[in-house]
C-alpha atoms as a PDB file:
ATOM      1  CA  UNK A   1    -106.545   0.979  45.167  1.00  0.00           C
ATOM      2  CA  UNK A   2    -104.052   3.569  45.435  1.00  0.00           C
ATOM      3  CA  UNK A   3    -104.957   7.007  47.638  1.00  0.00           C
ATOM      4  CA  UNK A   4    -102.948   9.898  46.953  1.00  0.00           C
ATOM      5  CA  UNK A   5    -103.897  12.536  49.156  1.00  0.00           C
ATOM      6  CA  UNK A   6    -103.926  16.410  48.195  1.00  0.00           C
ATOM      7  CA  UNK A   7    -104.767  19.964  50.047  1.00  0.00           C
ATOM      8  CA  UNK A   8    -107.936  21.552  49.592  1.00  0.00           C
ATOM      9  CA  UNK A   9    -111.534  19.738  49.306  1.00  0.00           C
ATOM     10  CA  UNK A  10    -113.109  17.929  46.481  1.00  0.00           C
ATOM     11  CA  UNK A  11    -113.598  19.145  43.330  1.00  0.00           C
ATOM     12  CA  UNK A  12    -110.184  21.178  43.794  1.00  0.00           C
ATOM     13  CA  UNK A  13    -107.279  21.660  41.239  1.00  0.00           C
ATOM     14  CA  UNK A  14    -104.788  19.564  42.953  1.00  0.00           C
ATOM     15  CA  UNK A  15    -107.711  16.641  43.182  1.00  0.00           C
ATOM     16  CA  UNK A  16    -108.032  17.481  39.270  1.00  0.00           C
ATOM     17  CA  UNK A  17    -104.121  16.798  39.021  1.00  0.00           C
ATOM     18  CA  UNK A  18    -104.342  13.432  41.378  1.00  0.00           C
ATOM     19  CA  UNK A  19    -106.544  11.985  38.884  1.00  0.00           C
ATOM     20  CA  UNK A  20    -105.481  12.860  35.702  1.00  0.00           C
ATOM     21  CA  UNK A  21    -101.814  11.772  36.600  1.00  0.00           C
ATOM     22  CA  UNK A  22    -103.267   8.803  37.920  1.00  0.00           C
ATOM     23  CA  UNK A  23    -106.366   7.650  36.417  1.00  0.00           C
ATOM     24  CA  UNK A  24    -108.470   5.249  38.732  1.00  0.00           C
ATOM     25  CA  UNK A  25    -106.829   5.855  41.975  1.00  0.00           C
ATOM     26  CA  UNK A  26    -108.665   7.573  44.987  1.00  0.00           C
ATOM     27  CA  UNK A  27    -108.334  10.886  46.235  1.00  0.00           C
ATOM     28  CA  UNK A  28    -107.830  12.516  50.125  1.00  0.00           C
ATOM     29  CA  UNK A  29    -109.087  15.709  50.633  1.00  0.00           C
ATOM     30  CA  UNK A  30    -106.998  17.434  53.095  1.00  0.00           C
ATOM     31  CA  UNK A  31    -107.422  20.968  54.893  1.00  0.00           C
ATOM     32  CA  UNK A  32    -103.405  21.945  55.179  1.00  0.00           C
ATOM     33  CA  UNK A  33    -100.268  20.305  52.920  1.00  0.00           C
ATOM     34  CA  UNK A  34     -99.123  19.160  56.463  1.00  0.00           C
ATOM     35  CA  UNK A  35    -102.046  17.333  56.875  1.00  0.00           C
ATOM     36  CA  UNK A  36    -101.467  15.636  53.382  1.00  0.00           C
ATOM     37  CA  UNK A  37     -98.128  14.272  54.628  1.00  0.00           C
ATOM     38  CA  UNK A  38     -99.499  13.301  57.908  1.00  0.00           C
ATOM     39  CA  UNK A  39    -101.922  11.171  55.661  1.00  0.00           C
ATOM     40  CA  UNK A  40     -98.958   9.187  54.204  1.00  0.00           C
ATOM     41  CA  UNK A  41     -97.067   8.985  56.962  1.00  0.00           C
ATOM     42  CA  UNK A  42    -100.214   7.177  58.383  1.00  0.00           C
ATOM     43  CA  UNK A  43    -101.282   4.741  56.056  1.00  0.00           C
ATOM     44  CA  UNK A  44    -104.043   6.672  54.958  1.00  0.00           C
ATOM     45  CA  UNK A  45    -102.726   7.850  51.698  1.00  0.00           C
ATOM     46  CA  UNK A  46    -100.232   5.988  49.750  1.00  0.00           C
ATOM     47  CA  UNK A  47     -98.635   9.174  48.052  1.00  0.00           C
ATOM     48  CA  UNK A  48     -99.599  12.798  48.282  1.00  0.00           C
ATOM     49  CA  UNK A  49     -99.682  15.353  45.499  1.00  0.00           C
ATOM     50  CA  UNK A  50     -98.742  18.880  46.509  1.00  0.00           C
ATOM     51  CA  UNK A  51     -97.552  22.172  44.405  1.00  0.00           C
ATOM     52  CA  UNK A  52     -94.366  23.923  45.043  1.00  0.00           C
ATOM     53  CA  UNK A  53     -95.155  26.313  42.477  1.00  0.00           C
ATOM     54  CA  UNK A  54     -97.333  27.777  39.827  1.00  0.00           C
ATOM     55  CA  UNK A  55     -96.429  29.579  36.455  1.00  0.00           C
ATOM     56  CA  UNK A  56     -98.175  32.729  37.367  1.00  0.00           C
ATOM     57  CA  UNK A  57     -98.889  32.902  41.015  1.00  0.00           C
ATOM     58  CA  UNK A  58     -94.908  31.483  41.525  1.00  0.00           C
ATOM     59  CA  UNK A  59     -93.621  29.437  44.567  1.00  0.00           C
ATOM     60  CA  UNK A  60     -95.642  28.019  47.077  1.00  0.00           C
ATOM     61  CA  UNK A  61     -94.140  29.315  50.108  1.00  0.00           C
ATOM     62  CA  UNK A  62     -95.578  27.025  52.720  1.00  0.00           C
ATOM     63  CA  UNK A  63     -94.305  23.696  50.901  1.00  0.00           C
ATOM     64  CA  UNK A  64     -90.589  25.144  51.068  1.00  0.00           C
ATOM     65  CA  UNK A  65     -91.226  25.582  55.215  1.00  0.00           C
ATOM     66  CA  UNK A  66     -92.676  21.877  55.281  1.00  0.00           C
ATOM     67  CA  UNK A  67     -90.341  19.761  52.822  1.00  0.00           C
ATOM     68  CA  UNK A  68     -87.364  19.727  54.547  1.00  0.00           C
ATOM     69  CA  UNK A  69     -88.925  18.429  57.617  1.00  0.00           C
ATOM     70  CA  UNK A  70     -91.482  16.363  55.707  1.00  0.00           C
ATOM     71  CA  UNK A  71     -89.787  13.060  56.424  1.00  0.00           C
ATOM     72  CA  UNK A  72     -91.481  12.157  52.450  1.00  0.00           C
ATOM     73  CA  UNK A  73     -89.104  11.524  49.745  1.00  0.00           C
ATOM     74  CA  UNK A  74     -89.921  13.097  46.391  1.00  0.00           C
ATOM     75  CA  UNK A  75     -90.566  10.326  44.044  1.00  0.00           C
ATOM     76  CA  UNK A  76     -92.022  12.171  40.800  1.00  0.00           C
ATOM     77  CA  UNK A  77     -93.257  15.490  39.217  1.00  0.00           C
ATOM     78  CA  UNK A  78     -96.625  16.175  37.638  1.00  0.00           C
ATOM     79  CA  UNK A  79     -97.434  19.350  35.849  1.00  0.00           C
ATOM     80  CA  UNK A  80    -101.170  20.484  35.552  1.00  0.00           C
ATOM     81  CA  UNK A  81    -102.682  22.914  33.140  1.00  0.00           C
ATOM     82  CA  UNK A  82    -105.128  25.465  35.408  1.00  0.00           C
ATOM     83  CA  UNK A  83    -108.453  25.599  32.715  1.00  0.00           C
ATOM     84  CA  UNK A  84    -110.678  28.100  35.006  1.00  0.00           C
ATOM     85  CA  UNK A  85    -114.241  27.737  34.086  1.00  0.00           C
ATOM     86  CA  UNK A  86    -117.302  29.866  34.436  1.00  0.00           C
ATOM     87  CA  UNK A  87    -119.385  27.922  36.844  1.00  0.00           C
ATOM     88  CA  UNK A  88    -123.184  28.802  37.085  1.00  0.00           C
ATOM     89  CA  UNK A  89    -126.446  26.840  38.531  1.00  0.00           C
ATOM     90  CA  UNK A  90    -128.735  25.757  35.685  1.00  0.00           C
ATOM     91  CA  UNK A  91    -130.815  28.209  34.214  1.00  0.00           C
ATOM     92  CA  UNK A  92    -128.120  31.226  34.710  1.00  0.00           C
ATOM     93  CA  UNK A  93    -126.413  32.796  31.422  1.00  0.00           C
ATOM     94  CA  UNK A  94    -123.539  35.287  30.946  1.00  0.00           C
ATOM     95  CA  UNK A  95    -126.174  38.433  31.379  1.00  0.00           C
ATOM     96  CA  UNK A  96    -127.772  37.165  34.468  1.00  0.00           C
ATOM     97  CA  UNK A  97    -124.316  37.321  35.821  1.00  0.00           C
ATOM     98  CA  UNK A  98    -123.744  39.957  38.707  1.00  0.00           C
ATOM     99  CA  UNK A  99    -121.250  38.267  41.148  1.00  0.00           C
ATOM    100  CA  UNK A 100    -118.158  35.461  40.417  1.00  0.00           C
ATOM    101  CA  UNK A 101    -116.662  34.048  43.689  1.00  0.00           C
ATOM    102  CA  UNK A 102    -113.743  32.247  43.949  1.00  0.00           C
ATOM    103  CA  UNK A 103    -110.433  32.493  45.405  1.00  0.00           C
ATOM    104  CA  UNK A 104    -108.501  35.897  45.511  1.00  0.00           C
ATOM    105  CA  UNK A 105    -105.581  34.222  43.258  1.00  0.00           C
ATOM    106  CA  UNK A 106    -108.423  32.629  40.390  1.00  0.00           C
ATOM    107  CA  UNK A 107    -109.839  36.089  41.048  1.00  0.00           C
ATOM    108  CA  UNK A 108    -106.819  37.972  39.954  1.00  0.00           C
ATOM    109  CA  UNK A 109    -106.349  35.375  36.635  1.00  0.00           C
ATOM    110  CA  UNK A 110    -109.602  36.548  35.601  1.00  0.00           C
ATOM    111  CA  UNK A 111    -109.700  40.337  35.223  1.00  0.00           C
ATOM    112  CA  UNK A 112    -111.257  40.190  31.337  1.00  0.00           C
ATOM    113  CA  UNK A 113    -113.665  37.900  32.231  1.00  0.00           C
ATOM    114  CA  UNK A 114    -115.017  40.502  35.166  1.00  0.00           C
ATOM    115  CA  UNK A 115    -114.497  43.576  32.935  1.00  0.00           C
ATOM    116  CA  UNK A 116    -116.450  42.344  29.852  1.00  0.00           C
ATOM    117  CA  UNK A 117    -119.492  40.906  32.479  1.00  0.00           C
ATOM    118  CA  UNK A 118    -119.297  43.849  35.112  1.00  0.00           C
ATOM    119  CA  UNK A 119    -119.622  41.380  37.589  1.00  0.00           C
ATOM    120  CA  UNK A 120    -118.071  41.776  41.160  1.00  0.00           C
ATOM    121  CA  UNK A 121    -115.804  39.867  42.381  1.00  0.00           C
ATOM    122  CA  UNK A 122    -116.138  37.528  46.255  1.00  0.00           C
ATOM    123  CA  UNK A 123    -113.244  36.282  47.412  1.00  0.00           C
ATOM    124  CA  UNK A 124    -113.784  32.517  49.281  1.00  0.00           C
ATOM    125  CA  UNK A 125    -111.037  30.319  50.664  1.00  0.00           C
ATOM    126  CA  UNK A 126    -110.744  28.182  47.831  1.00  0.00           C
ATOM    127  CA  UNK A 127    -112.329  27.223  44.220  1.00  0.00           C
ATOM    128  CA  UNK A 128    -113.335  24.240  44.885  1.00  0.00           C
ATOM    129  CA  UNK A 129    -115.580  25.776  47.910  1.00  0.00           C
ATOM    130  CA  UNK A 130    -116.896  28.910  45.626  1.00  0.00           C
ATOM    131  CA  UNK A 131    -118.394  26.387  43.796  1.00  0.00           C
ATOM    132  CA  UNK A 132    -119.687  25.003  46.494  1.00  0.00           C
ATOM    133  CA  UNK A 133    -121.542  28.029  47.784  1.00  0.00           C
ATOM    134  CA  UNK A 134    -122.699  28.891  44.511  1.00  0.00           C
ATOM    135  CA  UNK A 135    -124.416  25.493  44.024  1.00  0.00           C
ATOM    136  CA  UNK A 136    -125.997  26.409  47.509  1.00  0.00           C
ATOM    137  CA  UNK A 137    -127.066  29.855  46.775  1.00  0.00           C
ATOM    138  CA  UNK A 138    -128.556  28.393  43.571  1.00  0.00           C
ATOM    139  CA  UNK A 139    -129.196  32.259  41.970  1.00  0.00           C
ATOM    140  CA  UNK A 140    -128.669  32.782  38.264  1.00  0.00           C
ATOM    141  CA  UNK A 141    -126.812  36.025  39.213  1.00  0.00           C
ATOM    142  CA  UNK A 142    -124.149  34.500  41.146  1.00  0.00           C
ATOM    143  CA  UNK A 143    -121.233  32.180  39.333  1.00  0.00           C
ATOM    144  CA  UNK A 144    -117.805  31.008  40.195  1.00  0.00           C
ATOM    145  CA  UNK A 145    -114.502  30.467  39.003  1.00  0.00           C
ATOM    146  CA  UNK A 146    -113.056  26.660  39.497  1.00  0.00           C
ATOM    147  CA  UNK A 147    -112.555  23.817  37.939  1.00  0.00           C
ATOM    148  CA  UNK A 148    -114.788  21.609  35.779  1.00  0.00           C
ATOM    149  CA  UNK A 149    -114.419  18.915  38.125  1.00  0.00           C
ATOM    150  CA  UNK A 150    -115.992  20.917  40.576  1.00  0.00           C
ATOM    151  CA  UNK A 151    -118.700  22.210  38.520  1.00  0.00           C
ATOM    152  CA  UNK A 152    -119.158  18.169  38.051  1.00  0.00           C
ATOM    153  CA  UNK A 153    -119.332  17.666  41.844  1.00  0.00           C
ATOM    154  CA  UNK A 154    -122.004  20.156  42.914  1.00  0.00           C
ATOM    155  CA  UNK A 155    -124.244  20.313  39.722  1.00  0.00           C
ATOM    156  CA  UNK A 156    -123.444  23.416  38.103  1.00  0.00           C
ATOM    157  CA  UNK A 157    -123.269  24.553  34.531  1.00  0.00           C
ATOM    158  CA  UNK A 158    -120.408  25.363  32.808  1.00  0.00           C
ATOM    159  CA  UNK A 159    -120.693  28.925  31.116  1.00  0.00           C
ATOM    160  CA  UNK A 160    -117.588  29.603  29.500  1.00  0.00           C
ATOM    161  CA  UNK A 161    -114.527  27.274  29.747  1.00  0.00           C
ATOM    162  CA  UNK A 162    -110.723  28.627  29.732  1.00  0.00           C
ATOM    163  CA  UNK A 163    -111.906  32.076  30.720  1.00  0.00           C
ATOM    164  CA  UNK A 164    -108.206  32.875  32.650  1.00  0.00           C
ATOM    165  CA  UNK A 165    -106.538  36.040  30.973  1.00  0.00           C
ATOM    166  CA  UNK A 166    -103.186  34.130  30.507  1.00  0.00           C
ATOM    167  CA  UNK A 167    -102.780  30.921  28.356  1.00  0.00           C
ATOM    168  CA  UNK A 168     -99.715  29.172  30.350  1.00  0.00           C
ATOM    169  CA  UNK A 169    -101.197  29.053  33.550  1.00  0.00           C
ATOM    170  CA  UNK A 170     -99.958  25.884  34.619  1.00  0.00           C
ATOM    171  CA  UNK A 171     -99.483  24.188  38.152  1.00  0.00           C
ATOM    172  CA  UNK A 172     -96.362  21.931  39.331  1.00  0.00           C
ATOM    173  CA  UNK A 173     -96.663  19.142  41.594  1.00  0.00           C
ATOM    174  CA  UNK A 174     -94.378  16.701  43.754  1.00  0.00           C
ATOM    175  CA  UNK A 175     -95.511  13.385  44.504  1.00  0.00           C
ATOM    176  CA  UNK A 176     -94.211  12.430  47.801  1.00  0.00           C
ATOM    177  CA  UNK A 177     -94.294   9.170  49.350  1.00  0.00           C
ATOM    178  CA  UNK A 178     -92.977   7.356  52.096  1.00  0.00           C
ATOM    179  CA  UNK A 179     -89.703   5.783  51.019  1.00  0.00           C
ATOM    180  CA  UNK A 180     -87.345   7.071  47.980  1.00  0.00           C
ATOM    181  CA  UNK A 181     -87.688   5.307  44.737  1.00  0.00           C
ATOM    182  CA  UNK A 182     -84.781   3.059  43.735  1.00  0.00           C
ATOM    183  CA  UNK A 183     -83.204   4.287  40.430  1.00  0.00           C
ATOM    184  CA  UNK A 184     -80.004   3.486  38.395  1.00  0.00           C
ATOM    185  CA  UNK A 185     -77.340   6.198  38.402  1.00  0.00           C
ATOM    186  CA  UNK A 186     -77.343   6.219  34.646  1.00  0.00           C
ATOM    187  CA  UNK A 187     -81.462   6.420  34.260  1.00  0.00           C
ATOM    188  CA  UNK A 188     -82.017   8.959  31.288  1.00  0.00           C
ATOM    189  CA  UNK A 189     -83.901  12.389  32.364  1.00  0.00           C
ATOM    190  CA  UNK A 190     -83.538  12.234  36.386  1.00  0.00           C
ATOM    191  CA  UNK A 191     -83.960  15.333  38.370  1.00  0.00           C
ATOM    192  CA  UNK A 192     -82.737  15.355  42.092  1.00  0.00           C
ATOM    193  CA  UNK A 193     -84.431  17.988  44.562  1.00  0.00           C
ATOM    194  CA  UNK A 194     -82.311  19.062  47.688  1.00  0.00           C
ATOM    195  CA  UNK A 195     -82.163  21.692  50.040  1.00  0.00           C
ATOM    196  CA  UNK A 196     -79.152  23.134  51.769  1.00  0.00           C
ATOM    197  CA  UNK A 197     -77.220  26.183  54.421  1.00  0.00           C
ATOM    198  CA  UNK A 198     -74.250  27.499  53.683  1.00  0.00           C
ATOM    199  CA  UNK A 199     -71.542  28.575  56.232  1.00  0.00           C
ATOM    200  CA  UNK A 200     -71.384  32.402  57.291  1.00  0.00           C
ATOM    201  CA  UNK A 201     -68.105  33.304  55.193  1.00  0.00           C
ATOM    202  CA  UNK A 202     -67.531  35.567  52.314  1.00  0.00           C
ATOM    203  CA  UNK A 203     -69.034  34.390  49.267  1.00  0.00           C
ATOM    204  CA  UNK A 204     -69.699  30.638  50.324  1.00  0.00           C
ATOM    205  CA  UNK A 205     -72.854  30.594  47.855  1.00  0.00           C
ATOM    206  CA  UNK A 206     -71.112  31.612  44.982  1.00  0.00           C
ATOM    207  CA  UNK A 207     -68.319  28.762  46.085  1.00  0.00           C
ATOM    208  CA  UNK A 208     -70.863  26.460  47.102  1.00  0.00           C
ATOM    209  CA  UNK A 209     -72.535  26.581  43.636  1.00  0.00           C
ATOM    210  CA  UNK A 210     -69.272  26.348  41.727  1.00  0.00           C
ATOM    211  CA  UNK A 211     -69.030  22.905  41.805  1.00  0.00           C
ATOM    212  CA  UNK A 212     -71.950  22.144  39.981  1.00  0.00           C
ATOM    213  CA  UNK A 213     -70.778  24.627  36.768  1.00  0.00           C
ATOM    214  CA  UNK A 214     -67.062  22.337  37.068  1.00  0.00           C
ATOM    215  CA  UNK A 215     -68.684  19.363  36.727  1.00  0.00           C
ATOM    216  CA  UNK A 216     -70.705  20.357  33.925  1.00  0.00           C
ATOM    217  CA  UNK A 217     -74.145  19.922  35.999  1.00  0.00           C
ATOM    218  CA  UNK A 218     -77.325  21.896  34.970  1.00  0.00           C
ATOM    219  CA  UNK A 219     -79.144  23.225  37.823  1.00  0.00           C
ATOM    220  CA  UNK A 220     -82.807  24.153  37.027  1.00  0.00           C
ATOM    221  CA  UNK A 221     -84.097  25.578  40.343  1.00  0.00           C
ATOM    222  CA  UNK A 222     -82.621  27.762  42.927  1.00  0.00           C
ATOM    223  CA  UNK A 223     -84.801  29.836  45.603  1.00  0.00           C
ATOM    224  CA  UNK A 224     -83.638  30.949  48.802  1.00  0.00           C
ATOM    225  CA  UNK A 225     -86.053  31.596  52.143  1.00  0.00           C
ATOM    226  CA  UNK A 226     -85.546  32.894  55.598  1.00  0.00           C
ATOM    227  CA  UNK A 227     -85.330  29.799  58.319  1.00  0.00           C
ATOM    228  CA  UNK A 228     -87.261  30.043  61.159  1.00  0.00           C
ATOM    229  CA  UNK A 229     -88.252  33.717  60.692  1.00  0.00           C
ATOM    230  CA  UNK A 230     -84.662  34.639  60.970  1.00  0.00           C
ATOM    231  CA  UNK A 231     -83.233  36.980  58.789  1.00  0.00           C
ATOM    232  CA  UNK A 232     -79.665  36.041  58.581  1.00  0.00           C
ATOM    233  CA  UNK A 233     -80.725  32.133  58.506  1.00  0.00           C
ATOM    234  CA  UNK A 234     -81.014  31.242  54.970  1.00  0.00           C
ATOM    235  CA  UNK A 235     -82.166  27.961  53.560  1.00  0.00           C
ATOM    236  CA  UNK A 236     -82.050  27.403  49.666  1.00  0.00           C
ATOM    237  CA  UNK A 237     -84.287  24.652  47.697  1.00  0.00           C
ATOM    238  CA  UNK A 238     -82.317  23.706  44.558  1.00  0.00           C
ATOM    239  CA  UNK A 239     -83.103  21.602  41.939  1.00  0.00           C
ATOM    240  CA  UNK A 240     -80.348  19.809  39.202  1.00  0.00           C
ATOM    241  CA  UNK A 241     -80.425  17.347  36.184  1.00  0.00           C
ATOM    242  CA  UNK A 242     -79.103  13.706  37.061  1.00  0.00           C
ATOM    243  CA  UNK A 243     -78.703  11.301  39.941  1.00  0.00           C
ATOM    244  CA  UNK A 244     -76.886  12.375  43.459  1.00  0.00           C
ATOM    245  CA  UNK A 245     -74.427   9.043  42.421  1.00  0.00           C
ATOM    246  CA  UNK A 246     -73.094   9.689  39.317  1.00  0.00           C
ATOM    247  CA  UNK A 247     -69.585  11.123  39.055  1.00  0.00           C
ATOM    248  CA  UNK A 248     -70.453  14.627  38.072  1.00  0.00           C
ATOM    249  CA  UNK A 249     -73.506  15.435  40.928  1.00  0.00           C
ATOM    250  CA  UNK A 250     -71.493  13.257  43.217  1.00  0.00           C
ATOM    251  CA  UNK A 251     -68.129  15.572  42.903  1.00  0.00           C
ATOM    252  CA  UNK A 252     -70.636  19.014  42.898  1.00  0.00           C
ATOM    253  CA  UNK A 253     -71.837  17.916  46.069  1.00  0.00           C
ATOM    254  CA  UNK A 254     -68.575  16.777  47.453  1.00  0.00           C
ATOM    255  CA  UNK A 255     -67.916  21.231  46.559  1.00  0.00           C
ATOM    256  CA  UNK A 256     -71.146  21.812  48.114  1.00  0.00           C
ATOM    257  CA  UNK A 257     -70.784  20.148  51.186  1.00  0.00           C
ATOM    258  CA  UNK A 258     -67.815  21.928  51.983  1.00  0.00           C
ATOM    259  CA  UNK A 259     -69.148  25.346  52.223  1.00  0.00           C
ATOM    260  CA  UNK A 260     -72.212  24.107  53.612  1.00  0.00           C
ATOM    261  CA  UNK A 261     -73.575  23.201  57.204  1.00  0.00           C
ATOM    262  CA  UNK A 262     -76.641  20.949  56.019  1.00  0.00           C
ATOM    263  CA  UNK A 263     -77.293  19.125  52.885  1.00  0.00           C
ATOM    264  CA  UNK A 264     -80.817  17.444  52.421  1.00  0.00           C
ATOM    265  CA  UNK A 265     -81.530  15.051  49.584  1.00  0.00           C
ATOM    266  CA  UNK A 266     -85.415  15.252  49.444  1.00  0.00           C
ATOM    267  CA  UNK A 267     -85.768  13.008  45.942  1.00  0.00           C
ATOM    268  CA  UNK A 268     -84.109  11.730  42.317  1.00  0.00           C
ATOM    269  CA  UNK A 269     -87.253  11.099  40.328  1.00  0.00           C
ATOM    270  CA  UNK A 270     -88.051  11.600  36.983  1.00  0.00           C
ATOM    271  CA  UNK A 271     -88.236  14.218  34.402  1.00  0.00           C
ATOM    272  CA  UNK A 272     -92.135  14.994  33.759  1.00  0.00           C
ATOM    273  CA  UNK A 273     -93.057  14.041  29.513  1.00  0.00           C
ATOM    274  CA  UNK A 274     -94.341  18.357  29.737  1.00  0.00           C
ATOM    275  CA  UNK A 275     -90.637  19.351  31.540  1.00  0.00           C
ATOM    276  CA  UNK A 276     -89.142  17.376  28.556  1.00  0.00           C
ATOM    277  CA  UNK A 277     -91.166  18.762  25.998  1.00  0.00           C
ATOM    278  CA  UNK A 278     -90.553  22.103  26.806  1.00  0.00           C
ATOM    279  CA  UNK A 279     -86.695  21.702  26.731  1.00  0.00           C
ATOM    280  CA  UNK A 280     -86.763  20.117  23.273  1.00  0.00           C
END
């Protein structure tokens, strides 16, 4: 059976994403994403599952630190809808509500929900462990925000489902895994993650990306981040339509590498069905 091994505890988001993108396989609980990679590197896990970024809550800053150094490849891309519920032990309603714990981000996705109740919020570490202490606490005035999985897990009632204030909330993740997968050049819908330094001269990141607008190559993703808690070190994660080996990438980073010091393929995989539907 395949183990794909995720951060947080059970009951968790990302463990709601590792099963619904793979249905049947087992799931790692993890405390830190390092410890997730650790996993595959191991043997433990056969893939892990970790988010570089969420529509609302935005990048993920301590993947970027840990993927270039990961020594995973990127072999896919999963996107999972975040459906906060209302998470209650039996017996508790919406008017014996008085506290909602969960995690301060959840927290801040459910503002109505708190207004309309009057209920104060708790912050706890994670969702997955609100729910948790609520089960444990077992008082009809005390609820939490997580996900239904996790109401499943520790025997609570769901109250209300999809109570976040904003529809789209949705969460990306990589699957990493220990060896690259092996794709044709001319595979439809590829995506190819990298990361890269350019040289200290005069505009060497407008140069560097110029290459990729020659050749006609659409680049999706671009983020920058200090390296190494420097503040003239700057590292940039970049993300572009197509395999490294066909003519067009291959030229764009022939451009790249020129004005750069380091360039780091971390995967080709493809194109998530959502990505594609939300580009048609």
């Amino acid at each position: 059976m395949t183990v794909i091994a995720f951060q947080g505890q059970a009951g968790a988001y990302s463990d709601l994403a590792c099963r619904n993108a793979f249905p049947g396989a087992g799931t790692l609980p993890c405390e830190t994403f390092a410890a997730a990679m650790e996993a595959v590197h191991d043997g433990r896990a056969d893939l892990a599952m970790l988010p570089p970024e969420n529509s609302i809550a935005g990048r993920v800053s301590d993947m970027h630190a840990l993927l270039p150094e990961s020594g995973l490849s990127i072999i896919g891309e999963k996107f999972q809808r975040i459906e906060h519920c209302l998470l209650a032990p039996k017996g508790a309603t919406l008017a014996s509500i008085r506290r909602i714990h969960s995690h301060p981000v959840a927290l801040g996705q459910v503002r109505k929900l708190l207004a309309e109740l009057g209920a104060s919020p708790v912050v706890e570490y994670d969702t997955a462990g609100a729910a948790e202490i609520v089960a444990r606490l077992n008082n009809i005035e005390d609820a939490a925000i997580a996900s239904s999985l996790a109401g499943d897990l520790h025997g609570l009632e769901i109250l209300r489902r999809n109570v976040e204030d904003q529809p789209h909330n949705t969460t990306r993740f990589y699957v990493m895994a220990r060896a690259p997968l092996a794709l044709a050049p001319e595979t439809p819908n590829l995506m190819t993650t990298f990361v890269f330094n350019v040289r200290n001269v005069p505009a060497a990141l407008y140069k560097a990306l110029g290459g990729f607008a020659t050749n006609g190559v659409n680049m999706t993703k671009l983020e920058s981040y200090m390296v190494n808690g420097s503040f003239t070190a700057t590292q940039f994660l970049a993300e572009v339509e197509g395999h490294p080996d066909l003519p067009s990438l291959r030229h764009a980073f022939e451009e790249l590498a020129f004005f750069s010091t380091e360039i780091k393929i971390l995967g080709t995989y493809p194109a998530d069905p959502f990505r594609l539907a939300l580009q048609a």
